[in-house]
N, C-alpha and C. Protein backbone atom coordinates (compact mmCIF):
# COMPACT_ATOMS: atom_id res chain seq x y z
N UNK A 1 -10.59 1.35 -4.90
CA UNK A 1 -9.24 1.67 -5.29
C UNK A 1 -8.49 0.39 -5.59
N UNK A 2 -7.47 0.56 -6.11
CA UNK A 2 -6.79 -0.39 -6.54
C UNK A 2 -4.97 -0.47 -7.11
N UNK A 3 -4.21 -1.33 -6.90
CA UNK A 3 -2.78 -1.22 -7.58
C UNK A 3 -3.21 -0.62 -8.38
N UNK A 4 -2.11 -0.06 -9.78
CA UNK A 4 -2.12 -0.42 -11.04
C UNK A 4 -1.44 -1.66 -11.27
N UNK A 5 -1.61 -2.38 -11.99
CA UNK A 5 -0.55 -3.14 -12.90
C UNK A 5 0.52 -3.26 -12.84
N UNK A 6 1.63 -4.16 -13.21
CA UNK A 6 2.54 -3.77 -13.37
C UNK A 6 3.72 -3.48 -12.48
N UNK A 7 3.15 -3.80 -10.90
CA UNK A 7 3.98 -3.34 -9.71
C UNK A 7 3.55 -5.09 -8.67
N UNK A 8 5.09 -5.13 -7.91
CA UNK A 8 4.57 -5.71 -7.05
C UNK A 8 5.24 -5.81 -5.59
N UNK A 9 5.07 -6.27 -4.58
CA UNK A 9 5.30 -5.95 -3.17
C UNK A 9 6.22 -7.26 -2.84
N UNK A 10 7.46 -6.87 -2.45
CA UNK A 10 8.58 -7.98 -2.59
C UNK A 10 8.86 -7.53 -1.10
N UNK A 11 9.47 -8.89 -0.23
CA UNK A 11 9.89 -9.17 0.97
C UNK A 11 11.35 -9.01 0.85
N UNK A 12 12.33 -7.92 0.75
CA UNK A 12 13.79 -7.74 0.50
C UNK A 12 14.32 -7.99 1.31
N UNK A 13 15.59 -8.66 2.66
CA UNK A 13 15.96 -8.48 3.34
C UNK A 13 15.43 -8.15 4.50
N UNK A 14 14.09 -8.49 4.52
CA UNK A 14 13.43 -7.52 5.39
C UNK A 14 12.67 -6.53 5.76
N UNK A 15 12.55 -5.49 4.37
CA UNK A 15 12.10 -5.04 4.00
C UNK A 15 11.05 -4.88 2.79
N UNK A 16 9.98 -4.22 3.16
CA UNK A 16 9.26 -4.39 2.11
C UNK A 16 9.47 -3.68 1.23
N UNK A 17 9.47 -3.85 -0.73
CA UNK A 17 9.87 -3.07 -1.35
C UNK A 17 8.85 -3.22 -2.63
N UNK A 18 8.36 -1.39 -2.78
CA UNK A 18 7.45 -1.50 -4.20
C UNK A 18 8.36 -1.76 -5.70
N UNK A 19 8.10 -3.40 -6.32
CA UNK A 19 9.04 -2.96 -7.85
C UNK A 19 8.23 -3.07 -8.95
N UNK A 20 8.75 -2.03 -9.75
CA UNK A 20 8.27 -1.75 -10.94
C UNK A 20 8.59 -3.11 -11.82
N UNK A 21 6.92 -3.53 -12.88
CA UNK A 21 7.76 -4.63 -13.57
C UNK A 21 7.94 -4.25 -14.99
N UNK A 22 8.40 -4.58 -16.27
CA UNK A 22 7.96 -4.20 -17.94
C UNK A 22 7.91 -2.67 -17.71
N UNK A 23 7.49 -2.42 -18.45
CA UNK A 23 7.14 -0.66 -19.00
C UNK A 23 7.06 0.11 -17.71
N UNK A 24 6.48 -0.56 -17.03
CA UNK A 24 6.76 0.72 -15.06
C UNK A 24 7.79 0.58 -14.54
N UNK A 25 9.34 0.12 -15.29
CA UNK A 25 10.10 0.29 -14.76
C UNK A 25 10.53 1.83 -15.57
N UNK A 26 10.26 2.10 -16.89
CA UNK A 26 10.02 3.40 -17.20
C UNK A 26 9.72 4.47 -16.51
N UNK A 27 8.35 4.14 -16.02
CA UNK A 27 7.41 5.21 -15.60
C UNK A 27 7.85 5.31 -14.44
N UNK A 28 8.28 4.47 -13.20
CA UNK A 28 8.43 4.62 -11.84
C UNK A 28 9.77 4.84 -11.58
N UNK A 29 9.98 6.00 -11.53
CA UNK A 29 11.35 6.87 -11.21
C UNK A 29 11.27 6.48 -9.13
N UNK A 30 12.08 5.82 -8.60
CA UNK A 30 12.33 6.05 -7.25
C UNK A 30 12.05 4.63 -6.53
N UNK A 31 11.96 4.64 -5.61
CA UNK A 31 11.68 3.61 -4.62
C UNK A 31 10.65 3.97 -3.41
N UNK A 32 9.59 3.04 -3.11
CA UNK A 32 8.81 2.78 -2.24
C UNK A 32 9.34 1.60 -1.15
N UNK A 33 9.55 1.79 -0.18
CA UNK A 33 9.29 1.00 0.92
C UNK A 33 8.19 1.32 1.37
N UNK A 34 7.72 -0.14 2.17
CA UNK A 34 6.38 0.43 3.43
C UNK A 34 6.66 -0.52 4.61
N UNK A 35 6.21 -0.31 5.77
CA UNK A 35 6.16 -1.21 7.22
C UNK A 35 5.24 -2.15 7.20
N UNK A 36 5.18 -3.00 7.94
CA UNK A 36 4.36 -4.34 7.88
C UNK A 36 2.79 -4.09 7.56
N UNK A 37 2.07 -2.67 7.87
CA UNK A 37 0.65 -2.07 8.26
C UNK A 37 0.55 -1.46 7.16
N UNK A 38 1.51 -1.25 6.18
CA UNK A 38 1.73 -0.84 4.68
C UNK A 38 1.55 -1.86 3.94
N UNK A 39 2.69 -2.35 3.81
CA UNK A 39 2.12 -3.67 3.28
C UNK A 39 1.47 -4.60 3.15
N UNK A 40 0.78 -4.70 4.04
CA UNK A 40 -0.65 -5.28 4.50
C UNK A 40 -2.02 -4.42 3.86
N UNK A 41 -1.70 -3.23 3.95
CA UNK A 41 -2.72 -2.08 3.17
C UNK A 41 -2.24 -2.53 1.50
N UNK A 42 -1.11 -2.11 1.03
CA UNK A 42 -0.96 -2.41 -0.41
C UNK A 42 -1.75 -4.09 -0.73
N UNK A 43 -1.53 -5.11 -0.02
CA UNK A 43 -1.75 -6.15 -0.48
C UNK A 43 -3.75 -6.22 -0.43
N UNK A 44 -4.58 -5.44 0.46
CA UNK A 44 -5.45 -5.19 0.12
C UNK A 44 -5.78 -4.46 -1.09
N UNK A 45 -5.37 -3.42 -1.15
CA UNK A 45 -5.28 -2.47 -2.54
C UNK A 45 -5.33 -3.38 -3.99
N UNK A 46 -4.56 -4.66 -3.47
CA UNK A 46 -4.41 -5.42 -5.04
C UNK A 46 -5.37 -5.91 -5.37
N UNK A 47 -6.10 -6.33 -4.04
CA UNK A 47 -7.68 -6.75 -4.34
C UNK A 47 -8.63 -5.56 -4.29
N UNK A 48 -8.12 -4.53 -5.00
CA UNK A 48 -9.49 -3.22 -4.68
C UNK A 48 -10.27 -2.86 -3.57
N UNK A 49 -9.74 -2.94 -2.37
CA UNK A 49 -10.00 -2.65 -1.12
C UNK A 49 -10.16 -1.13 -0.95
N UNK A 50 -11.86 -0.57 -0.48
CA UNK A 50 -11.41 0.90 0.16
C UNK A 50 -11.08 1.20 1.45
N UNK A 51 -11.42 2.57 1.81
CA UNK A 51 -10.47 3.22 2.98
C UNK A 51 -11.42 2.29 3.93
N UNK A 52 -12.74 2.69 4.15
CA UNK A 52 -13.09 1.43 5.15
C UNK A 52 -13.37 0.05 5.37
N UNK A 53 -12.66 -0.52 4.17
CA UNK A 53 -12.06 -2.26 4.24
C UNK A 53 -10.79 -1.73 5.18
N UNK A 54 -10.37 -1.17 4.61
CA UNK A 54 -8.69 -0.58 4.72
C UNK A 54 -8.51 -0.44 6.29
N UNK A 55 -9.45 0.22 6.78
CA UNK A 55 -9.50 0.83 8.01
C UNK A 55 -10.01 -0.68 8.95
N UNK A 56 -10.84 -1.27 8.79
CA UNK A 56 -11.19 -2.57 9.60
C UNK A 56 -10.51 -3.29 9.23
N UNK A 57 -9.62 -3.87 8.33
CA UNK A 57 -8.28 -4.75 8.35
C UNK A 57 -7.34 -4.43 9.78
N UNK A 58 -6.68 -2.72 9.51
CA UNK A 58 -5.98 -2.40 10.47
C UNK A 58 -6.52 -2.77 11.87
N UNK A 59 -7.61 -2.33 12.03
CA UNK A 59 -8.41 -2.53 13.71
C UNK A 59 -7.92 -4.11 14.27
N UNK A 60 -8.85 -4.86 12.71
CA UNK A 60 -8.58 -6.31 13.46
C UNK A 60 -6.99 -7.03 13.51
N UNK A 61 -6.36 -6.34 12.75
CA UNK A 61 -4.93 -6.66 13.05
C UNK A 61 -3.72 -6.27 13.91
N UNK A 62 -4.36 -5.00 14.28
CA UNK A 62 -3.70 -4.52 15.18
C UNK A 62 -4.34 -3.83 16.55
N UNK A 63 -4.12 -3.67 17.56
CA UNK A 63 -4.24 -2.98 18.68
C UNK A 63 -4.51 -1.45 18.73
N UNK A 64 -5.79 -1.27 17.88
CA UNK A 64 -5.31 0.59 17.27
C UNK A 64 -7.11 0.63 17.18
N UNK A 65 -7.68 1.78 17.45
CA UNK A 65 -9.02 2.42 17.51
C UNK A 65 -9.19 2.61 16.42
N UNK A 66 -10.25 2.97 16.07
CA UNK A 66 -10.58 3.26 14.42
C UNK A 66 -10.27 4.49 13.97
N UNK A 67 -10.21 5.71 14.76
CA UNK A 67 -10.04 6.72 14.29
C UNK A 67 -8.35 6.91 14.23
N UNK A 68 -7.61 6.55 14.48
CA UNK A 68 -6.31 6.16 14.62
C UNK A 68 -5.89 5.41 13.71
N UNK A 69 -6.60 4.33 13.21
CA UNK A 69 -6.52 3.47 12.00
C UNK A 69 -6.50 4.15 10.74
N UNK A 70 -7.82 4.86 10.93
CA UNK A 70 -8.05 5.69 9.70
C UNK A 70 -7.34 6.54 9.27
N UNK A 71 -6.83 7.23 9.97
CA UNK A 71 -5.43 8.61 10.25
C UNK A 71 -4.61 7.78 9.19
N UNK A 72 -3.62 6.55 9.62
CA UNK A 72 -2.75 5.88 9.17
C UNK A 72 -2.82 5.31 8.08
N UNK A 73 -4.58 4.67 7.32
CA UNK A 73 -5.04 3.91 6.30
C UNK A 73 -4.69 5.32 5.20
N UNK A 74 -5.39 6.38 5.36
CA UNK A 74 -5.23 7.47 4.67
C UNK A 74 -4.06 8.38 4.25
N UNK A 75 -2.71 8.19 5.29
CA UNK A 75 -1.59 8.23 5.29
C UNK A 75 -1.28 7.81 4.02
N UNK A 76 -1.01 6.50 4.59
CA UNK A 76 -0.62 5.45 3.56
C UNK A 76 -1.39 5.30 2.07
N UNK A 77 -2.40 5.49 2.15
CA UNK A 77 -2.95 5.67 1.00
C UNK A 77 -2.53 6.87 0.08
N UNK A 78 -2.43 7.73 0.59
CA UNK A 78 -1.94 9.36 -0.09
C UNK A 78 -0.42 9.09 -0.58
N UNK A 79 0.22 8.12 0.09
CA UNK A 79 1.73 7.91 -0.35
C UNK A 79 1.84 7.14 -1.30
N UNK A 80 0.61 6.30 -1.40
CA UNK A 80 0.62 5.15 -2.27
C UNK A 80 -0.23 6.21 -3.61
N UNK A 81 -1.14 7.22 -3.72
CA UNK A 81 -1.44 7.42 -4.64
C UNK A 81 -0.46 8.73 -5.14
N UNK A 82 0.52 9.00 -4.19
CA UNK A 82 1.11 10.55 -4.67
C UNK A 82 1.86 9.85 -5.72
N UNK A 83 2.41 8.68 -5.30
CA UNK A 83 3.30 8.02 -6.83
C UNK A 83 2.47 7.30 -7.27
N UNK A 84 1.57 8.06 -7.91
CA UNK A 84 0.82 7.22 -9.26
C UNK A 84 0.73 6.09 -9.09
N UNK A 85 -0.09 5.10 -7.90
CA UNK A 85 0.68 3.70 -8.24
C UNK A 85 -0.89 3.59 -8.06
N UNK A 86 -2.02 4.01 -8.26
CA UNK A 86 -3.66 3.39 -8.15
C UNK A 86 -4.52 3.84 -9.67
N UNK A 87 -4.95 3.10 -10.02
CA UNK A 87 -5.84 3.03 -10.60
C UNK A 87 -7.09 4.26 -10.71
């Protein structure tokens, strides 16, 4: 899996924020935020990372079992692909 194009993961205030750049500011009607374990997942995603890269990133970064990881990698993934934003 992978971004598409065209998008990138900005540190706002604090928050992390998905922005549309050129022509996906067209296409991307709304706003994405994500939490630090989001954004850390998207920034894999840019390098084509799957669910179980995805899932052993989380483990080794955080304090969380794998099946618990995975719950959350897949979460996040489904939010990240419900708005069209993968490849």
């Amino acid at each position: 899996m992978k971004i598409k194009s065209g998008f990138m993961l900005r540190d706002i205030a604090g928050s992390w924020i998905v922005v549309p750049l050129g022509q996906r500011v067209v296409e991307f009607n709304g706003l994405m935020t994500l939490n630090e374990s989001g954004a850390l997942i998207w920034r894999k995603l840019e390098g084509g990372a799957e669910i179980d890269d995805l899932v052993q990133v989380i483990c080794s970064e955080y304090d969380v079992d794998e099946a618990t990881a995975r719950i959350d990698v897949e979460e996040i993934v489904e939010s990240i692909r419900s708005q069209n934003l993968l490849e």
